[in-house]
C-alpha atoms as a PDB file:
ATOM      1  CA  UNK A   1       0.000   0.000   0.000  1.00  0.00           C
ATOM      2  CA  UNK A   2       1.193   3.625  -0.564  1.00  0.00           C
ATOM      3  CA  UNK A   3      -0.243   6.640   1.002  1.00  0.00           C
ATOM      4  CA  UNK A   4      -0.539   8.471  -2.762  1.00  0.00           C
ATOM      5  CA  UNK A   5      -3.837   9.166  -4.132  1.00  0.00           C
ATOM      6  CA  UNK A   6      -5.653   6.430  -5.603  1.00  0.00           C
ATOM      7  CA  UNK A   7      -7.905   7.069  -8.734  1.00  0.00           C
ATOM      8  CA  UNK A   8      -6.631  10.721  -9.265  1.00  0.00           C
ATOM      9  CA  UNK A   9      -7.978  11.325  -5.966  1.00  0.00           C
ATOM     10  CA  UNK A  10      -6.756  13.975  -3.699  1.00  0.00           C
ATOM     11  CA  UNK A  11      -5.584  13.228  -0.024  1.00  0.00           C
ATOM     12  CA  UNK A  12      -6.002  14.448   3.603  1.00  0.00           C
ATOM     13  CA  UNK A  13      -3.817  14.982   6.297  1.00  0.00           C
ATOM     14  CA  UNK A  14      -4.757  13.494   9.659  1.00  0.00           C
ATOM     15  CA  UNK A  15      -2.822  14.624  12.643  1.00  0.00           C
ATOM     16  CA  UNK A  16      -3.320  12.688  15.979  1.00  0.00           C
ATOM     17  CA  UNK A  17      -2.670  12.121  19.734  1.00  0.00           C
ATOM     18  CA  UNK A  18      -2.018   8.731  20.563  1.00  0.00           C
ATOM     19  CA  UNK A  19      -0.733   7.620  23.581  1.00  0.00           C
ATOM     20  CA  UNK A  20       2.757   6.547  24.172  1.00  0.00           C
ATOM     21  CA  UNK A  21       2.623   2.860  24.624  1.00  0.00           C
ATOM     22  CA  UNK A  22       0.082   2.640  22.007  1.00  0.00           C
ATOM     23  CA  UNK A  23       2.152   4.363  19.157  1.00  0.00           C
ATOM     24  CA  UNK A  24       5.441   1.892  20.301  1.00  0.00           C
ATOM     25  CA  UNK A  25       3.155  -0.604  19.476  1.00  0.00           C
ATOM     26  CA  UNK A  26       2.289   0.776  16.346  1.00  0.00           C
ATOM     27  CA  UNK A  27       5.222   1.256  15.175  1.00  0.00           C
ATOM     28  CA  UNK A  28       6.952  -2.052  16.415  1.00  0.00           C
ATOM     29  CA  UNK A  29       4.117  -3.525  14.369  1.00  0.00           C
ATOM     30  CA  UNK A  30       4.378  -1.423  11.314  1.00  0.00           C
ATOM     31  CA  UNK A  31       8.583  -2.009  11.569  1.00  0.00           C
ATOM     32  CA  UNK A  32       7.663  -6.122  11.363  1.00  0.00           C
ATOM     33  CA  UNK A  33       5.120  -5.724   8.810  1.00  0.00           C
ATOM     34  CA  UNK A  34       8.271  -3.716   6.417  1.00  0.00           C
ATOM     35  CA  UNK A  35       5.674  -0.482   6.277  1.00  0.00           C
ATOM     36  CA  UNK A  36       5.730   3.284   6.827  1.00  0.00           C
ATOM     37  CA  UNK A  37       3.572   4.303   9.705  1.00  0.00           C
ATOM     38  CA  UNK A  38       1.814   6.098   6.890  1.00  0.00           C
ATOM     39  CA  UNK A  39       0.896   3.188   5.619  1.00  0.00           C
ATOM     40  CA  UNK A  40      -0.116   1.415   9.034  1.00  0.00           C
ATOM     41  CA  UNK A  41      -2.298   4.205   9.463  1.00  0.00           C
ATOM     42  CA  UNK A  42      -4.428   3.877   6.317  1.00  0.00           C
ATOM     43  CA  UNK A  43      -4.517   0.110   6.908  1.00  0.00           C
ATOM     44  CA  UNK A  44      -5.997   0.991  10.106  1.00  0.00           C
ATOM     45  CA  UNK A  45      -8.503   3.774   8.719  1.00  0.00           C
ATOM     46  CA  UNK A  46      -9.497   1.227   5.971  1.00  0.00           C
ATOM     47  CA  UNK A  47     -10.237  -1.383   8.488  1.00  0.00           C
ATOM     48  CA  UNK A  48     -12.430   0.635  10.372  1.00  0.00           C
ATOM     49  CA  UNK A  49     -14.265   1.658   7.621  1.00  0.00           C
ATOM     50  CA  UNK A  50     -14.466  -2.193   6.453  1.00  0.00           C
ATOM     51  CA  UNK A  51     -15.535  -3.281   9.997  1.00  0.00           C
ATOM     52  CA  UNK A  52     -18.512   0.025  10.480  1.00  0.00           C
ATOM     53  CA  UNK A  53     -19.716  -0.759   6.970  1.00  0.00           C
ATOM     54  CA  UNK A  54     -20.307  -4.481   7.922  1.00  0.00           C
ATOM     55  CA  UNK A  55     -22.312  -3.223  11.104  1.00  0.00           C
ATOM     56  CA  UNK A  56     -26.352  -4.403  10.683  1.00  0.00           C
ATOM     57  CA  UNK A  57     -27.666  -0.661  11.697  1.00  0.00           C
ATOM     58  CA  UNK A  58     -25.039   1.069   9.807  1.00  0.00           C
ATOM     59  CA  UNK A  59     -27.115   0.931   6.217  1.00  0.00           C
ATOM     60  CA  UNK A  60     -29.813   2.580   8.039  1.00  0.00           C
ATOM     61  CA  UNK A  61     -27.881   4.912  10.012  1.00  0.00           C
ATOM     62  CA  UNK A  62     -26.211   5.958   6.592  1.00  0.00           C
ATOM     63  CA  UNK A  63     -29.670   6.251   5.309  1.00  0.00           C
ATOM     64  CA  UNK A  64     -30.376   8.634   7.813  1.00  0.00           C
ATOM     65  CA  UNK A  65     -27.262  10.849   6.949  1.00  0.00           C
ATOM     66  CA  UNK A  66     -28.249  10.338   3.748  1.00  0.00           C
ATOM     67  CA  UNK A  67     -31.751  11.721   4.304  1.00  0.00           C
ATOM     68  CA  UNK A  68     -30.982  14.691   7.002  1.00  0.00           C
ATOM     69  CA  UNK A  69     -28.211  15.942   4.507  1.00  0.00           C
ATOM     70  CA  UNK A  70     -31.028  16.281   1.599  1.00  0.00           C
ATOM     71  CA  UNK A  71     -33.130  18.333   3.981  1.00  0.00           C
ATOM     72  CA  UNK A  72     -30.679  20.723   4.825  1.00  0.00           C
ATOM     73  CA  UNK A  73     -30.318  21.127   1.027  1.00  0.00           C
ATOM     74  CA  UNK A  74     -33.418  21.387  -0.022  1.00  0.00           C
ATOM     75  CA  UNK A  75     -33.638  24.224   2.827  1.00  0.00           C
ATOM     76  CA  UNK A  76     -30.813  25.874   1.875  1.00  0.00           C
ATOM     77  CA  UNK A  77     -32.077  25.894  -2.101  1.00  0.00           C
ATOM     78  CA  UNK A  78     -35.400  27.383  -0.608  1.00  0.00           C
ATOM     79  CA  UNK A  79     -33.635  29.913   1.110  1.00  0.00           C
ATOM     80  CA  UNK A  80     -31.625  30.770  -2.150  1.00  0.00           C
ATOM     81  CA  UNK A  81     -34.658  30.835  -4.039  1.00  0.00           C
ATOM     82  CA  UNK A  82     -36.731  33.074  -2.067  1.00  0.00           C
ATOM     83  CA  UNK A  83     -33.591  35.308  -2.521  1.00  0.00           C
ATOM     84  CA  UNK A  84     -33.906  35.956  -5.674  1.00  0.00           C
ATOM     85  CA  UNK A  85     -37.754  35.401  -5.813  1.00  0.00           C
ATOM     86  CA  UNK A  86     -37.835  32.316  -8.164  1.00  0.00           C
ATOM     87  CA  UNK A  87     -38.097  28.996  -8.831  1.00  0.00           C
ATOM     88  CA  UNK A  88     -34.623  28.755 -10.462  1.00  0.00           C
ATOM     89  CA  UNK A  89     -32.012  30.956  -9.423  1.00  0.00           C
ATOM     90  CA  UNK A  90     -29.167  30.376 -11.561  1.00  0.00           C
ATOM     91  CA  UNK A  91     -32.346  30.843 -14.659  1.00  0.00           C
ATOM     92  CA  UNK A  92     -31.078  34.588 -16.385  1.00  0.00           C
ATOM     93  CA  UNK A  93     -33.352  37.287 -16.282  1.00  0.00           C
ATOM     94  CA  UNK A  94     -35.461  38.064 -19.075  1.00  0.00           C
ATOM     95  CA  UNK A  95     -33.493  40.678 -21.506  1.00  0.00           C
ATOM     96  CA  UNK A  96     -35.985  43.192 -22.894  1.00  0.00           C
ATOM     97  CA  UNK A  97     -35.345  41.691 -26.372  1.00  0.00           C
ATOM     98  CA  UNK A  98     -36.930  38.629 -25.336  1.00  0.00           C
ATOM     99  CA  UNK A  99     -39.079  40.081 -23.447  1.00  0.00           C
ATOM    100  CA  UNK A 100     -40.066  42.742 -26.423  1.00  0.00           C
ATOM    101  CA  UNK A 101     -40.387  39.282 -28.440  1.00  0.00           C
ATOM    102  CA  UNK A 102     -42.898  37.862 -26.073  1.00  0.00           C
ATOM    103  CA  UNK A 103     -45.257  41.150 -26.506  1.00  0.00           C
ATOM    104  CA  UNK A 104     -45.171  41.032 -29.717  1.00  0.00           C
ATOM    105  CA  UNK A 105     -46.189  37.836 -30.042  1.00  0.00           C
ATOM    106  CA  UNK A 106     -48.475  37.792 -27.672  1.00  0.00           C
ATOM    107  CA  UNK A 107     -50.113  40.560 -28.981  1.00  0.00           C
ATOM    108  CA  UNK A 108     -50.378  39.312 -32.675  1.00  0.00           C
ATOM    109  CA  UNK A 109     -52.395  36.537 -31.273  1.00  0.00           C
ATOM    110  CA  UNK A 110     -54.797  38.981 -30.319  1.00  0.00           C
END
């Protein structure tokens, strides 16, 4: 394993506190196993997210996540919206040529 992006993918930096004995450990580990700590680490982080995943509630409590984030958005949209006092606000305002069109036509129907 290498710690460079996979897919194109960018990468985050973690920093973190772990305890003394624990990160002797670690390393001892990572030493016997031929591996940067780097490595070690993701290992770990991939494991964790192997073992949650395989959870029976997780699905749901994704679902959930899932859900509450699409709220928010939809809020947030509505908020945007009302803003600009339409249904679409990224739509471009009418330019008085097409709006000079639509008269027109509209009134030659008359």
């Amino acid at each position: 394993m290498t710690t460079e992006p996979r897919n194109g993918g960018s990468v985050k930096t973690l920093g973190i506190k772990v305890p003394d004995a624990l990160h002797a450990q670690f390393a001892l580990v990572a030493q016997l196993d031929g591996i940067s700590l780097g490595d070690a680490a993701i290992r770990a982080v991939e494991l964790y997210v192997i073992t949650k995943k395989a959870e029976p509630d997780f699905a749901a409590r994704a679902k959930a996540a899932l859900e509450a984030i699409e709220r928010e958005a939809a809020a947030r949209r509505g908020a945007i919206q009302g803003l600009f006092g339409t249904e679409d606000p990224t739509a471009e305002p009418a330019t008085e040529t097409t709006t000079s069109t639509r008269r027109r036509s509209g009134e030659a129907s008359k």
